[in-house]
N, C-alpha and C. Protein backbone atom coordinates (compact mmCIF):
# COMPACT_ATOMS: atom_id res chain seq x y z
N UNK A 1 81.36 103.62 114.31
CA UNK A 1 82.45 103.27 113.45
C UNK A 1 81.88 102.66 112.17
N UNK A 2 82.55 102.85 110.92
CA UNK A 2 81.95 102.54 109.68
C UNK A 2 83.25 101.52 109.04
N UNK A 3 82.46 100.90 108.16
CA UNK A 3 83.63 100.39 107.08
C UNK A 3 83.84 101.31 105.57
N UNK A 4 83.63 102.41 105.67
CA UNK A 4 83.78 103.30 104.73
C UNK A 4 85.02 102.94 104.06
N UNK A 5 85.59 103.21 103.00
CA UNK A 5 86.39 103.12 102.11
C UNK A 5 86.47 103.98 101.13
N UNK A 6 87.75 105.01 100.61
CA UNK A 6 86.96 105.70 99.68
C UNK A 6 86.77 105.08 97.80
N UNK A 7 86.54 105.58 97.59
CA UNK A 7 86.57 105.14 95.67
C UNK A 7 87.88 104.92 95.21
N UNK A 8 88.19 103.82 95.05
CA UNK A 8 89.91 102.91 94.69
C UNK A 8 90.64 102.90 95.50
N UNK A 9 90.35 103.10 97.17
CA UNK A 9 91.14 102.33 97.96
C UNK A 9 91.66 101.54 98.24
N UNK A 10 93.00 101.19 98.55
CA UNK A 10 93.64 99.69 98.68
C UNK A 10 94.12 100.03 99.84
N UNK A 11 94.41 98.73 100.26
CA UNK A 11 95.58 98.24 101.43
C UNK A 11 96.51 97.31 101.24
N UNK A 12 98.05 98.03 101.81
CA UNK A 12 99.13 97.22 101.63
C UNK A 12 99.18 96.40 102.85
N UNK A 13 99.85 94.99 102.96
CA UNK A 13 100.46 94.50 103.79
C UNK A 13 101.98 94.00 103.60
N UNK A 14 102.75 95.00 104.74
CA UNK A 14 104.27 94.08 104.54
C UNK A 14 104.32 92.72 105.16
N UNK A 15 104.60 91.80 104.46
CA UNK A 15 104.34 90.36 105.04
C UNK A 15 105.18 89.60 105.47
N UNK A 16 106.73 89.98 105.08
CA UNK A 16 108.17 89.69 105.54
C UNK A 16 108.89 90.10 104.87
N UNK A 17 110.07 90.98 105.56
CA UNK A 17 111.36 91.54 105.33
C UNK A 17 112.57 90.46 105.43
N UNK A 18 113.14 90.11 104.29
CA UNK A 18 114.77 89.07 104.03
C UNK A 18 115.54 90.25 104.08
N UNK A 19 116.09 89.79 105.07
CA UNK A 19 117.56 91.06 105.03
C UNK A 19 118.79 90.50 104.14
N UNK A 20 119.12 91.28 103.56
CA UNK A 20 119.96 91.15 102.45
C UNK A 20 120.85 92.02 102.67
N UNK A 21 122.40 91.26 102.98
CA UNK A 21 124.19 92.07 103.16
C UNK A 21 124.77 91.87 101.77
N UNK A 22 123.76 92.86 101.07
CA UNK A 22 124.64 93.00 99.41
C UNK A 22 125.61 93.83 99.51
N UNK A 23 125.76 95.08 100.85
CA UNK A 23 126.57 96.35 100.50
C UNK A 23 126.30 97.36 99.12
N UNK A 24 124.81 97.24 98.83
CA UNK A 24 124.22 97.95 97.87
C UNK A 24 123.59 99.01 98.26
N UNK A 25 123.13 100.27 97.21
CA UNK A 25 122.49 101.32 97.66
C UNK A 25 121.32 101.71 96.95
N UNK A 26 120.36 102.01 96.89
CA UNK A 26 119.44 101.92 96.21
C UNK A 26 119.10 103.80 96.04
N UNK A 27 119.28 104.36 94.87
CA UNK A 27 119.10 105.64 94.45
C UNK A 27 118.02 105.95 94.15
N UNK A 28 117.07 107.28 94.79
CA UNK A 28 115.89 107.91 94.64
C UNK A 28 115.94 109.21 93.87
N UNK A 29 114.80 109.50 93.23
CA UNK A 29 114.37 111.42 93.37
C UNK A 29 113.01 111.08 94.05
N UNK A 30 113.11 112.40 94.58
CA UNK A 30 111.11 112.67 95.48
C UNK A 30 110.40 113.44 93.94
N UNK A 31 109.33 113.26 94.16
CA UNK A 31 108.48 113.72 93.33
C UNK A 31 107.69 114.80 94.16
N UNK A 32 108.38 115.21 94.94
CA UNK A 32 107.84 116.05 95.54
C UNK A 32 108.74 116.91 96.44
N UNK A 33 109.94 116.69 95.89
CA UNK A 33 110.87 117.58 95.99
C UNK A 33 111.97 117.73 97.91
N UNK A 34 111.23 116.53 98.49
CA UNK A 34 111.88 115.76 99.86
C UNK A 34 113.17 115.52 99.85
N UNK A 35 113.78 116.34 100.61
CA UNK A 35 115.25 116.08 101.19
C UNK A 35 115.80 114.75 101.70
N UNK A 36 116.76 114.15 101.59
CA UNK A 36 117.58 113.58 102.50
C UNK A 36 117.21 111.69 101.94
N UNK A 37 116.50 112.08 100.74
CA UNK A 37 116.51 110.17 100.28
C UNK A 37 116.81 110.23 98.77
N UNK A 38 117.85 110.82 98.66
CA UNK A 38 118.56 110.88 97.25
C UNK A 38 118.96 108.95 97.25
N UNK A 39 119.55 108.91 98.64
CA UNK A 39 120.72 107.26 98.36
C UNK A 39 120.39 106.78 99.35
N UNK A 40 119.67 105.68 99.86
CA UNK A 40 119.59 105.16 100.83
C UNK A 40 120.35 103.69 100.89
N UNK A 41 121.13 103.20 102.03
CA UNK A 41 121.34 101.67 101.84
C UNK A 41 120.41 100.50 102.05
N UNK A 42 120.48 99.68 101.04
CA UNK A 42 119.39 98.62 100.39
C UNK A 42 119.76 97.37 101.64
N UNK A 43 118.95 97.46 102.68
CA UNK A 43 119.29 96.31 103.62
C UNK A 43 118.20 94.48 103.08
N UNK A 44 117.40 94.96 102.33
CA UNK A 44 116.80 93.65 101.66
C UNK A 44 115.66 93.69 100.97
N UNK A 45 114.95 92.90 101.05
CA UNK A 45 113.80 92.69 99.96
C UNK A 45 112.42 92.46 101.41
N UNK A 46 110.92 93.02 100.46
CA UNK A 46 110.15 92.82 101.34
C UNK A 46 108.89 92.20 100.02
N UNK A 47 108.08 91.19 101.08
CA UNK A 47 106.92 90.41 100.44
C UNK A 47 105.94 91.18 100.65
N UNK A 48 105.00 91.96 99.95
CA UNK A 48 103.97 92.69 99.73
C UNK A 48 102.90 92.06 99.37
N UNK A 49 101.48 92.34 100.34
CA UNK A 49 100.38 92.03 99.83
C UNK A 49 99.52 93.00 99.88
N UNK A 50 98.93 93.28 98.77
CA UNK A 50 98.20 94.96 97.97
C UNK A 50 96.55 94.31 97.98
N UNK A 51 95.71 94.50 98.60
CA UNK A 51 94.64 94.23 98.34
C UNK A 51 93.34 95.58 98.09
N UNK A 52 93.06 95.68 96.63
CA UNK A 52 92.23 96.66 96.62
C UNK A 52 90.92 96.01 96.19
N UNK A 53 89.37 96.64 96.18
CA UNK A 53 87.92 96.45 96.21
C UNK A 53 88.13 95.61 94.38
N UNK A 54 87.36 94.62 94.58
CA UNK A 54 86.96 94.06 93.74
C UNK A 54 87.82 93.17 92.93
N UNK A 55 88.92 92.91 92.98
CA UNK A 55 90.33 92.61 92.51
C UNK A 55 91.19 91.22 93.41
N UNK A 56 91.50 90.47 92.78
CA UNK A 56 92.47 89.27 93.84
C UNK A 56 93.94 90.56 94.09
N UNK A 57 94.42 89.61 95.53
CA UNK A 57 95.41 90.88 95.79
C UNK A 57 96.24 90.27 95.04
N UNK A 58 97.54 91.24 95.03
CA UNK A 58 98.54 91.27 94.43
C UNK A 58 100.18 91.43 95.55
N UNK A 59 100.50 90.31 95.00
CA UNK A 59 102.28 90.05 95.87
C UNK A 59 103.26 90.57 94.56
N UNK A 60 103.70 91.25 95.46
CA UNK A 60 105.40 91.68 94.93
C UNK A 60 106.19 92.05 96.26
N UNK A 61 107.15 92.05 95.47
CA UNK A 61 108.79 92.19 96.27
C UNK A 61 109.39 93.74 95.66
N UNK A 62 109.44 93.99 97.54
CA UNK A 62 110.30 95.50 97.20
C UNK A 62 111.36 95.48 97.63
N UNK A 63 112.02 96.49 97.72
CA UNK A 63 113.42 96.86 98.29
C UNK A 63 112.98 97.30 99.73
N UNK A 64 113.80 96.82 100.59
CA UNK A 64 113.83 97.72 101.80
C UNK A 64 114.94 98.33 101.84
N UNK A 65 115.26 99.06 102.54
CA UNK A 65 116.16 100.35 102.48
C UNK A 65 116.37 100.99 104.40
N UNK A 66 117.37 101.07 104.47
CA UNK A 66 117.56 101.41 106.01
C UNK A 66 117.46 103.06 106.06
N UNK A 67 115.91 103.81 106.74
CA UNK A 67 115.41 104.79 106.87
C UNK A 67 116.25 105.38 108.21
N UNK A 68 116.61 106.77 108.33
CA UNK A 68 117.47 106.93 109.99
C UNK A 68 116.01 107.09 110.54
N UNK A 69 115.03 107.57 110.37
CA UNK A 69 113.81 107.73 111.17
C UNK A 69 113.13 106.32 111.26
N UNK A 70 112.87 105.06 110.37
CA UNK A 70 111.83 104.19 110.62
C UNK A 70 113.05 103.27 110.51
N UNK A 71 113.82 103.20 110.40
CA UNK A 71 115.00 101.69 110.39
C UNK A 71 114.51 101.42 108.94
N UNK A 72 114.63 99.89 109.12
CA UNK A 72 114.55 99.13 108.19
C UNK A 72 112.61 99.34 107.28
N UNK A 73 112.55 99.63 106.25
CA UNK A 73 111.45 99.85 105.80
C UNK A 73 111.12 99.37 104.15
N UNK A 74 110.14 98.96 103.88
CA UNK A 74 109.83 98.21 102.27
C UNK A 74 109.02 99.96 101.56
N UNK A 75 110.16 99.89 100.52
CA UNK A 75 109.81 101.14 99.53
C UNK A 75 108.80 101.92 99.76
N UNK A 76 107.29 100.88 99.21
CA UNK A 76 105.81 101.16 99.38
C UNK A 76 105.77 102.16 100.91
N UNK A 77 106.28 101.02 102.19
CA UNK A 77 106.08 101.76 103.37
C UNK A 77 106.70 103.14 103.37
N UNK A 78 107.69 103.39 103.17
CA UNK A 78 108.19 104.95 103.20
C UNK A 78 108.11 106.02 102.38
N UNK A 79 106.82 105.25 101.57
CA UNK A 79 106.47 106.58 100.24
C UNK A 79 105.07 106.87 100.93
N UNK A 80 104.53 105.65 101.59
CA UNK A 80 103.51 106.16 102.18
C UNK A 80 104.01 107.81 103.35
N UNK A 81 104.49 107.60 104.20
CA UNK A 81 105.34 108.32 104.99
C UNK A 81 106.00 109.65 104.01
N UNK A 82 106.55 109.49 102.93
CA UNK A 82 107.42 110.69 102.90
C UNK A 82 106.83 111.17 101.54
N UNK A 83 106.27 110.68 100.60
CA UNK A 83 105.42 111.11 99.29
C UNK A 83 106.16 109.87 98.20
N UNK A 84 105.96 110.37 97.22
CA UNK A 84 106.21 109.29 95.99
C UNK A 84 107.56 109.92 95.87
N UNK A 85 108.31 108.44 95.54
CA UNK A 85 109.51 108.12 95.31
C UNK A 85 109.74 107.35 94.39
N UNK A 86 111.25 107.72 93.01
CA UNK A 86 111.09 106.84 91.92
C UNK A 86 112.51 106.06 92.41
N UNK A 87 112.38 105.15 92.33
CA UNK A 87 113.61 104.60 92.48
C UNK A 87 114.84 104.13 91.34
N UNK A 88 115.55 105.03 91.11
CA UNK A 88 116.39 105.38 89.75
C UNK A 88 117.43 103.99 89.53
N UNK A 89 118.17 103.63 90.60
CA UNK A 89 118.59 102.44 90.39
C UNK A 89 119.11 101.74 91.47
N UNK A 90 119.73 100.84 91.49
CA UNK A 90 120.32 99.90 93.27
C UNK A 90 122.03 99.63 92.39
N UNK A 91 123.10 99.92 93.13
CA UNK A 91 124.37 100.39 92.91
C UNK A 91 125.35 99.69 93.88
């Protein structure tokens, strides 16, 4: 087993999900042309920690969004999963 990494690898950590009952929806396009996440509902916010080679990590806050396949999931996590996603607006 190695600690290989490739050239500008990072790692995310979701670090806690606040569920949030706004009754909001948070609107996508795929950039890759993926069915079925035009509108997802915005169940809360998630604390992100991004740590890539050489760099202090980096915290931000995403949207989570209620996935029918993964439930409850933070943006980052379900673009990993389904490709890049822009998120057009929360409604």
């Amino acid at each position: 087993m190695t600690d290989y990494e490739p050239a500008g690898a990072f790692r995310r950590e979701t670090v806690q999900l606040i569920p949030d009952k706004v009754g909001k929806t948070a609107r996508f396009t795929s950039e890759i042309g993926v069915q079925g996440y035009d509108c997802l509902p915005l169940v809360g916010w998630a604390v992100v920690v991004t740590f890539a080679p050489d760099e202090l990590p980096r915290i931000t806050v995403e949207p989570v969004v209620d996935d029918d396949c993964m439930g409850p999931v933070a943006l980052g996590d379900l673009e990993e999963e389904v490709g890049p996603l822009t998120l057009l607006e929360i409604v």
